[in-house]
Protein backbone atom coordinates (compact mmCIF):
# COMPACT_ATOMS: atom_id res chain seq x y z
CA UNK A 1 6.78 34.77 8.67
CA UNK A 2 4.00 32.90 10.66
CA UNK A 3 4.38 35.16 14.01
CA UNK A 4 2.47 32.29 15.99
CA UNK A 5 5.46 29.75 15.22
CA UNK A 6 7.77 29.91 17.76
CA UNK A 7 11.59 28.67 17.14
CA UNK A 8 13.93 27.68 19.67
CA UNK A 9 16.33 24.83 20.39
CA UNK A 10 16.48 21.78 22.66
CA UNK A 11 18.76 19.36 24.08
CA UNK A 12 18.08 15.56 22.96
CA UNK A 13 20.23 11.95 22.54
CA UNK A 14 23.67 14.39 22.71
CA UNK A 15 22.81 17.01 19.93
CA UNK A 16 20.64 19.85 20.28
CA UNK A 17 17.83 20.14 17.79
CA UNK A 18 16.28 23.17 16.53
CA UNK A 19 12.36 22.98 16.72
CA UNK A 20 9.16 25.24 15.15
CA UNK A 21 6.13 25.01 17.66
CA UNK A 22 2.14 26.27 18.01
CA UNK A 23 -0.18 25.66 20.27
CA UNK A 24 -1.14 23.45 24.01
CA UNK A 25 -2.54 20.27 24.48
CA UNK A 26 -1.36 16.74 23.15
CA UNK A 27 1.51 16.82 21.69
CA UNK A 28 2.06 15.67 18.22
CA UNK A 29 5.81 15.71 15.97
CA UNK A 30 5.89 16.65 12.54
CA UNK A 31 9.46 14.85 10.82
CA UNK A 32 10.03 16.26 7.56
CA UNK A 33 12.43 14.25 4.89
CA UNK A 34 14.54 15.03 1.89
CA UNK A 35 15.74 18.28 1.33
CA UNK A 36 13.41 19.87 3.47
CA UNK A 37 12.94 21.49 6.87
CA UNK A 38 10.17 22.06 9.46
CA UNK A 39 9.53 24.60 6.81
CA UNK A 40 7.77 21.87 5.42
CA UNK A 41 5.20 21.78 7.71
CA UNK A 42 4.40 25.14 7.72
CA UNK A 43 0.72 24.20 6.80
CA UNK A 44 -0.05 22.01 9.15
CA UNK A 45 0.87 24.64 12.63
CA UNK A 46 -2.37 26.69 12.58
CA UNK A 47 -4.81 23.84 12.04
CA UNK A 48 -3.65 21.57 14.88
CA UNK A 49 -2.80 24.45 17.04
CA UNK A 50 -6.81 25.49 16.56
CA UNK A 51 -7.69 21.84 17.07
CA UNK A 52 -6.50 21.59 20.90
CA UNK A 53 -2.92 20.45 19.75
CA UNK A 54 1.07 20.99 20.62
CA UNK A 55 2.53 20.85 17.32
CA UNK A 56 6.07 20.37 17.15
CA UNK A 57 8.72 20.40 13.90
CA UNK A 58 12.13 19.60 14.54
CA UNK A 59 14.91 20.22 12.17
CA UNK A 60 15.88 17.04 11.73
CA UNK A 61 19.80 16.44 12.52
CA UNK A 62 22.06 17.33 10.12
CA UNK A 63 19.22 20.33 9.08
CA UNK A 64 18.80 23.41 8.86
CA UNK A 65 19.56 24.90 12.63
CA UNK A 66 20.06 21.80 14.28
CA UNK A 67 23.52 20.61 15.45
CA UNK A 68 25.18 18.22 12.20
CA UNK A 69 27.53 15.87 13.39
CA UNK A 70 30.56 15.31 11.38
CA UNK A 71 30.84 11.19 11.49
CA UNK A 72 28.74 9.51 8.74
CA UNK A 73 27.16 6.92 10.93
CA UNK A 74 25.86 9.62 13.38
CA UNK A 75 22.92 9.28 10.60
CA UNK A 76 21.83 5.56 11.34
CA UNK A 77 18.22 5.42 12.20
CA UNK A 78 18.90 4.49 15.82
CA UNK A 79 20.37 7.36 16.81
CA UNK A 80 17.93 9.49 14.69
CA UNK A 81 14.79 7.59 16.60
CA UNK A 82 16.40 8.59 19.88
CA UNK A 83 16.77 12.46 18.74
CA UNK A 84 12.84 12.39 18.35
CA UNK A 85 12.12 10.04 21.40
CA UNK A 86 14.42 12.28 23.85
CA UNK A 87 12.47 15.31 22.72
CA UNK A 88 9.36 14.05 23.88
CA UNK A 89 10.62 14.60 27.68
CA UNK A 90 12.53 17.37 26.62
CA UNK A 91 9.47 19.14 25.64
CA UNK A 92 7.46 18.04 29.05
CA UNK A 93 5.26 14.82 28.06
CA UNK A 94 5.13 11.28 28.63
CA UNK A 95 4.06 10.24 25.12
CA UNK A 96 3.40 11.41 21.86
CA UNK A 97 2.05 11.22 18.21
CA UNK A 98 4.49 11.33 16.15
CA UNK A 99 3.84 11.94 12.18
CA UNK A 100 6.30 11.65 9.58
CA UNK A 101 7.24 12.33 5.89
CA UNK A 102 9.42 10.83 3.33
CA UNK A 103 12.44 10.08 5.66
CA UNK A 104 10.33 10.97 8.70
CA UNK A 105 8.27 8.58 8.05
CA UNK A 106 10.11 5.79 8.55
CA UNK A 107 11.80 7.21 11.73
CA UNK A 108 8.06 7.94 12.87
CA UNK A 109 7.43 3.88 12.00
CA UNK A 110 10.33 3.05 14.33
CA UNK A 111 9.84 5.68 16.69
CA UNK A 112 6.34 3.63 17.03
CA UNK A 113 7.92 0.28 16.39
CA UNK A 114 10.64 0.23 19.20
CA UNK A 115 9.11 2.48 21.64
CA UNK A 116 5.84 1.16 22.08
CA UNK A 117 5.50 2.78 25.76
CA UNK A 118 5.98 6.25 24.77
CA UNK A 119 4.58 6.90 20.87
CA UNK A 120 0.76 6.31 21.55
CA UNK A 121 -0.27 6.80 18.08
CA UNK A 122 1.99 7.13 14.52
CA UNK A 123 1.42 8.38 10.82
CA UNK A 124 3.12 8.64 7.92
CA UNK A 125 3.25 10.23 4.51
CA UNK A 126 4.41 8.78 1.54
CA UNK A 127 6.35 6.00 2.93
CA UNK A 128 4.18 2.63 3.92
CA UNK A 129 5.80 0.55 6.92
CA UNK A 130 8.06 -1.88 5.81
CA UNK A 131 9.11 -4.41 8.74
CA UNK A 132 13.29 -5.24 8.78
CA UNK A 133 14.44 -6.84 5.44
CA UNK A 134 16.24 -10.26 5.05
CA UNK A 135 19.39 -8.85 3.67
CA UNK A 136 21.12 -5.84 4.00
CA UNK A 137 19.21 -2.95 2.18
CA UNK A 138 21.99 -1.50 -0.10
CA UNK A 139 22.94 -4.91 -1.32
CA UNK A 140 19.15 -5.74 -2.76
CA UNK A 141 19.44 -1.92 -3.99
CA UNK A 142 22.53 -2.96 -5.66
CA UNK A 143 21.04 -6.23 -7.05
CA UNK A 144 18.08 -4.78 -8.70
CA UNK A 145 19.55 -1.64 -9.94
CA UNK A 146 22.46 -3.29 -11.47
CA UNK A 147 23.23 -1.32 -14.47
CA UNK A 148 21.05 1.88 -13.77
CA UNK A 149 20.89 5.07 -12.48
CA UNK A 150 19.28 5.09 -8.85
CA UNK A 151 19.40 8.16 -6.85
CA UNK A 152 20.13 6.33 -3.02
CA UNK A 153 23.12 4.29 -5.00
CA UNK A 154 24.28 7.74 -6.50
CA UNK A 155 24.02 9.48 -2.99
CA UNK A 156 26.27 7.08 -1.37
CA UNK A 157 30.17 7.72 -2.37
CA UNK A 158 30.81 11.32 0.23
CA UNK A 159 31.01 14.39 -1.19
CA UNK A 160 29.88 13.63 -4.49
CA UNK A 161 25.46 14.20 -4.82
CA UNK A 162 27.36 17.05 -2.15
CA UNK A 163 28.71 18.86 -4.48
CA UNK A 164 26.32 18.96 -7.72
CA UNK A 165 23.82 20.49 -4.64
CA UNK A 166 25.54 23.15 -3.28
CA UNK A 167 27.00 24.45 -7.14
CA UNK A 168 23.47 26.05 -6.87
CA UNK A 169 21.40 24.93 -4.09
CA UNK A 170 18.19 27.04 -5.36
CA UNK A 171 18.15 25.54 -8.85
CA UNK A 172 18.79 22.02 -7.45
CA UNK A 173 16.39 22.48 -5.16
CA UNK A 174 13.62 23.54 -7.84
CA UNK A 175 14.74 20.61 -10.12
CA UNK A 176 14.53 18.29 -7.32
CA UNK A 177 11.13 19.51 -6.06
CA UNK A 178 9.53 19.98 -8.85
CA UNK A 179 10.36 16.71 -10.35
CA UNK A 180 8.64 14.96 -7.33
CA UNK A 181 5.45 16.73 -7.25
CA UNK A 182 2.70 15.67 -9.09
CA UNK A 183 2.60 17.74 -12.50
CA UNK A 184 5.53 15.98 -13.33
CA UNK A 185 5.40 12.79 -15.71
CA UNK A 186 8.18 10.67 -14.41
CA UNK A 187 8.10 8.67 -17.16
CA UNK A 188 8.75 11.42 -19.74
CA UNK A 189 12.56 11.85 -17.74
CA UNK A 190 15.11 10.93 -19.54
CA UNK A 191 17.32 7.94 -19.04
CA UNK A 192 20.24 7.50 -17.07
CA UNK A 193 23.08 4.96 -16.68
CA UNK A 194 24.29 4.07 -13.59
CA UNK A 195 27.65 6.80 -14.11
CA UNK A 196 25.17 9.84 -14.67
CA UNK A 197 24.67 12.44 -12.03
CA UNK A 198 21.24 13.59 -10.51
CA UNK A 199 20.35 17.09 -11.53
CA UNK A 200 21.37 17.12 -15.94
CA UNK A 201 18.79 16.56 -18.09
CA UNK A 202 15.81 17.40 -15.41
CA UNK A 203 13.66 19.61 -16.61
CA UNK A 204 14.22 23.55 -14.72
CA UNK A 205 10.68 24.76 -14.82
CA UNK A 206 10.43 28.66 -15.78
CA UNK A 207 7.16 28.86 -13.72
CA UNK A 208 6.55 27.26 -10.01
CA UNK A 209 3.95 25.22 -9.70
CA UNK A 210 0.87 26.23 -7.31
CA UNK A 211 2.29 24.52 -4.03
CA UNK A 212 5.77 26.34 -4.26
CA UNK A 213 6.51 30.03 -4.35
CA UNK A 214 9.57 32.21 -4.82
CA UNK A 215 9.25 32.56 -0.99
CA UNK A 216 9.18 29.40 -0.37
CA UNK A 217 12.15 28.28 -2.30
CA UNK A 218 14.03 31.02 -0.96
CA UNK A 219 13.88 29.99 2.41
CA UNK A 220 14.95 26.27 1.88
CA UNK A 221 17.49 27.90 -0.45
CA UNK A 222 18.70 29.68 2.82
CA UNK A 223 18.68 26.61 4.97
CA UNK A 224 20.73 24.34 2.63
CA UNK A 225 23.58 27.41 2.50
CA UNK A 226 23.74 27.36 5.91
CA UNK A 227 23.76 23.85 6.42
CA UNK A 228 24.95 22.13 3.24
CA UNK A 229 24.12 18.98 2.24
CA UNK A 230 26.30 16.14 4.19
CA UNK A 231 24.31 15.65 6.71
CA UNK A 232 20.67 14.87 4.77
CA UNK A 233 22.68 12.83 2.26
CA UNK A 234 24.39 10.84 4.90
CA UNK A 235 20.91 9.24 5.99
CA UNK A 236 21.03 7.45 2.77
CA UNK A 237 24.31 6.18 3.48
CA UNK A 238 23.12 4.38 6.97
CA UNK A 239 21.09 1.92 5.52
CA UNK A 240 23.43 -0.59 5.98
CA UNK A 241 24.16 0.32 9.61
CA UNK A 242 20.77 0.97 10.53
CA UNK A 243 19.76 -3.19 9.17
CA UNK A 244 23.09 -3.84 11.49
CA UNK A 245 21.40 -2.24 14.87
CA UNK A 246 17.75 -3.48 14.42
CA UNK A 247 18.27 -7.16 14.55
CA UNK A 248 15.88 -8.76 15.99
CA UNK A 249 13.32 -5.75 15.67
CA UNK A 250 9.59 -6.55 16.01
CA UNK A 251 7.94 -6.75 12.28
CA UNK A 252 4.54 -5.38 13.20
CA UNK A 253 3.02 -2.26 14.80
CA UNK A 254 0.24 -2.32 17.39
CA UNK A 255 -0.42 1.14 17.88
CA UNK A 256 -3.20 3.79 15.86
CA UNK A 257 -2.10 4.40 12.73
CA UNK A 258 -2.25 6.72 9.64
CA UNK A 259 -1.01 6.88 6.11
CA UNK A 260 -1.86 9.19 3.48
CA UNK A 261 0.26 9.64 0.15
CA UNK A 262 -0.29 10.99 -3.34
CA UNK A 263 -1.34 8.97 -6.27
CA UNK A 264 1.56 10.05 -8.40
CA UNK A 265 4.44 10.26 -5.54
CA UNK A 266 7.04 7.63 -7.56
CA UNK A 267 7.58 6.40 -3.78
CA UNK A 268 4.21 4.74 -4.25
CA UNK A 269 5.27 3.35 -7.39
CA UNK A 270 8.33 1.73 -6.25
CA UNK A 271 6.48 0.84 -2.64
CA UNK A 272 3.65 -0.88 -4.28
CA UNK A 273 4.21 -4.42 -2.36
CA UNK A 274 4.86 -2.38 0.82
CA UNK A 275 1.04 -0.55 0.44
CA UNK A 276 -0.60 -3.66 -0.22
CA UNK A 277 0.68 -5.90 2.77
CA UNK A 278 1.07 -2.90 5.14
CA UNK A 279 -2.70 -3.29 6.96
CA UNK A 280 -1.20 -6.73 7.58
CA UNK A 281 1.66 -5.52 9.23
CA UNK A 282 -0.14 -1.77 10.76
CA UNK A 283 -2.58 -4.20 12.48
CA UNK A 284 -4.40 -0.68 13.57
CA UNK A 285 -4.45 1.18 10.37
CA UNK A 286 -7.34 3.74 10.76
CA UNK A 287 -6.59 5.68 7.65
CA UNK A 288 -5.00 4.38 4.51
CA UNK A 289 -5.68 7.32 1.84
CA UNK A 290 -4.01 8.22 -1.51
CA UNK A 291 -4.82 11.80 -2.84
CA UNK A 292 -5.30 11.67 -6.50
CA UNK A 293 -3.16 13.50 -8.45
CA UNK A 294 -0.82 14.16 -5.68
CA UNK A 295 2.88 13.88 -5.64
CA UNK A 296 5.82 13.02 -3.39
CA UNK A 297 5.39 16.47 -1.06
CA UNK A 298 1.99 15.37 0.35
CA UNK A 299 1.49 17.98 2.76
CA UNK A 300 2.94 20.74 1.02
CA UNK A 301 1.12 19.74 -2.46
CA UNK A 302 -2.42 19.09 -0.74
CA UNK A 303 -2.51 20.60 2.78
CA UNK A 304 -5.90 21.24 3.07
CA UNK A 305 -6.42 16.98 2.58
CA UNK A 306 -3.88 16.21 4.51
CA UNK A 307 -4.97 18.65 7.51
CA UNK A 308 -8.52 17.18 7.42
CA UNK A 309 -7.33 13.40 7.11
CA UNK A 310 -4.74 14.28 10.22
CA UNK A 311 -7.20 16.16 12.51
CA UNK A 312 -9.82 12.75 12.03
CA UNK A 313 -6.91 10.68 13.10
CA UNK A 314 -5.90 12.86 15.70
CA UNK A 315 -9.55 13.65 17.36
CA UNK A 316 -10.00 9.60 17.03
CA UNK A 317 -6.51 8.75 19.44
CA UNK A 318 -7.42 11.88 21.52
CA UNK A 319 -10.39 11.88 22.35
């Protein structure tokens, strides 16, 4: 499996992460999100590594091969932003570009936002920047999904979204995937109330679409039995905490920017207010690009797009 990749581990922030690399040069970080792996970037190593670049995917903690602390609030976005930042000397630079998705995307904003000095340039996939909220982001969650199903709400009581995962991590996995790509009609789901699991009632597709093969799910299938699911679920219980440590954080960022999302991710949907002010608040934003007919796994569903709109970002902070 991609013999150019090479896999090893390295010591950052206390924890030792475990990291997929190709190529010399600049270096740029690829921070996958929910449930996935530097697996997910499998697309992207051979077309940056031709372009001149060092790219680097970490398991993210709590992932795959990476050390998974035990303690719940070892998840807050502080300490996750100094995993990534503490590679950077770790891997023998000065600075980086660091590009994230889904929740690497908003440690990639923060990585930018708080450590202006060492992250020269920052992208993201479907997530836009969002600058610190007023009040603490599980109470507005709270507030305006009062009487519904909504998955972060459902993820937060330990052990629970845990175990309806790991009863069978490869059809959860498919569910879960396939429901956020974009052949799937989100409003065709059905219903739930706000005492309904996750995973019933989605639909269990008999045939994978294009983007995702056997081989594919088979190897995050692998991960998630070796690493479970506490970990990745316990980012979604550090929103709190994480609102707690960033008082006082800066609400704009000054550096190069990229974003790039698909036109049916439901992120987008929900993060409508957040795409429209964000060139407001990304006072640099070089590329702003949604991929029609694109879902939630932006790189993995469109790679070729998402290679080309990365390399014209890249060569323009490079070169």
């Amino acid at each position: 499996m991609m013999p150019d990749v090479r896999r090893h581990r390295v010591a950052t922030n206390g924890i030792e992460l475990h990291v997929a690399e190709q190529g010399e040069g600049p270096l740029v970080l690829l921070l996958h999100g929910f449930p996935e792996s530097w697996y997910s970037w499998r697309h992207q190593f051979a077309p940056l590594a031709a372009a001149g670049y060092r790219a680097v995917a970490p398991d993210m903690r709590g992932y795959g091969s990476s050390d998974r602390p035990e303690a719940i609030d070892a998840y807050n976005q502080v300490e996750v932003v100094n995993d990534i930042i503490g590679l950077i000397p770790a891997l023998g630079y000065d600075h980086a570009i660091v590009i994230g998705h889904d929740w690497g995307a908003p440690t990639a904003w923060a990585c930018a936002l708080h450590h202006p000095d060492v992250v020269t340039a920052v992208g993201a996939l479907s997530v836009p920047f969002t600058p610190r909220s007023p009040v603490p982001p599980l109470d507005a969650m709270r507030e305006i999904f009062k009487g519904q199903f909504f998955y972060q709400l459902y993820f937060q009581e330990p052990g629970v979204a845990e175990a309806e995962f790991e009863r069978d991590i490869r059809t959860a996995l498919r569910k879960f995937l396939v429901m956020g790509a974009g052949g799937t009609d989100l409003t065709s789901l059905p219903a739930k109330g706000p005492d309904d699991d996750l995973l019933s009632g989605l639909p269990d597709p008999e045939v994978l679409p294009g983007w995702l093969t056997e081989a594919d799910l088979d190897f995050y299938t692998a991960e998630f039995e070796r690493s479970g699911f506490r970990g990745p679920l316990n980012y979604y219980r550090n929103h709190n905490l994480t609102w707690e440590l960033t008082a006082g954080a800066p609400e704009s960022i000054g550096q190069p920017a990229m974003f790039v999302a698909g036109a049916a991710d439901g992120v987008i949907m929900m993060a409508a207010e957040a795409l429209q002010k964000m060139p407001e608040r990304v006072t640099d934003l070089r590329i702003n690009h949604l991929i029609p007919d694109i879902g939630h796994w932006t790189q993995q569903e469109a790679p070729d797009e998402v290679n080309r709109l990365i390399l014209e970002f890249l060569e323009g902070v490079t070169s």
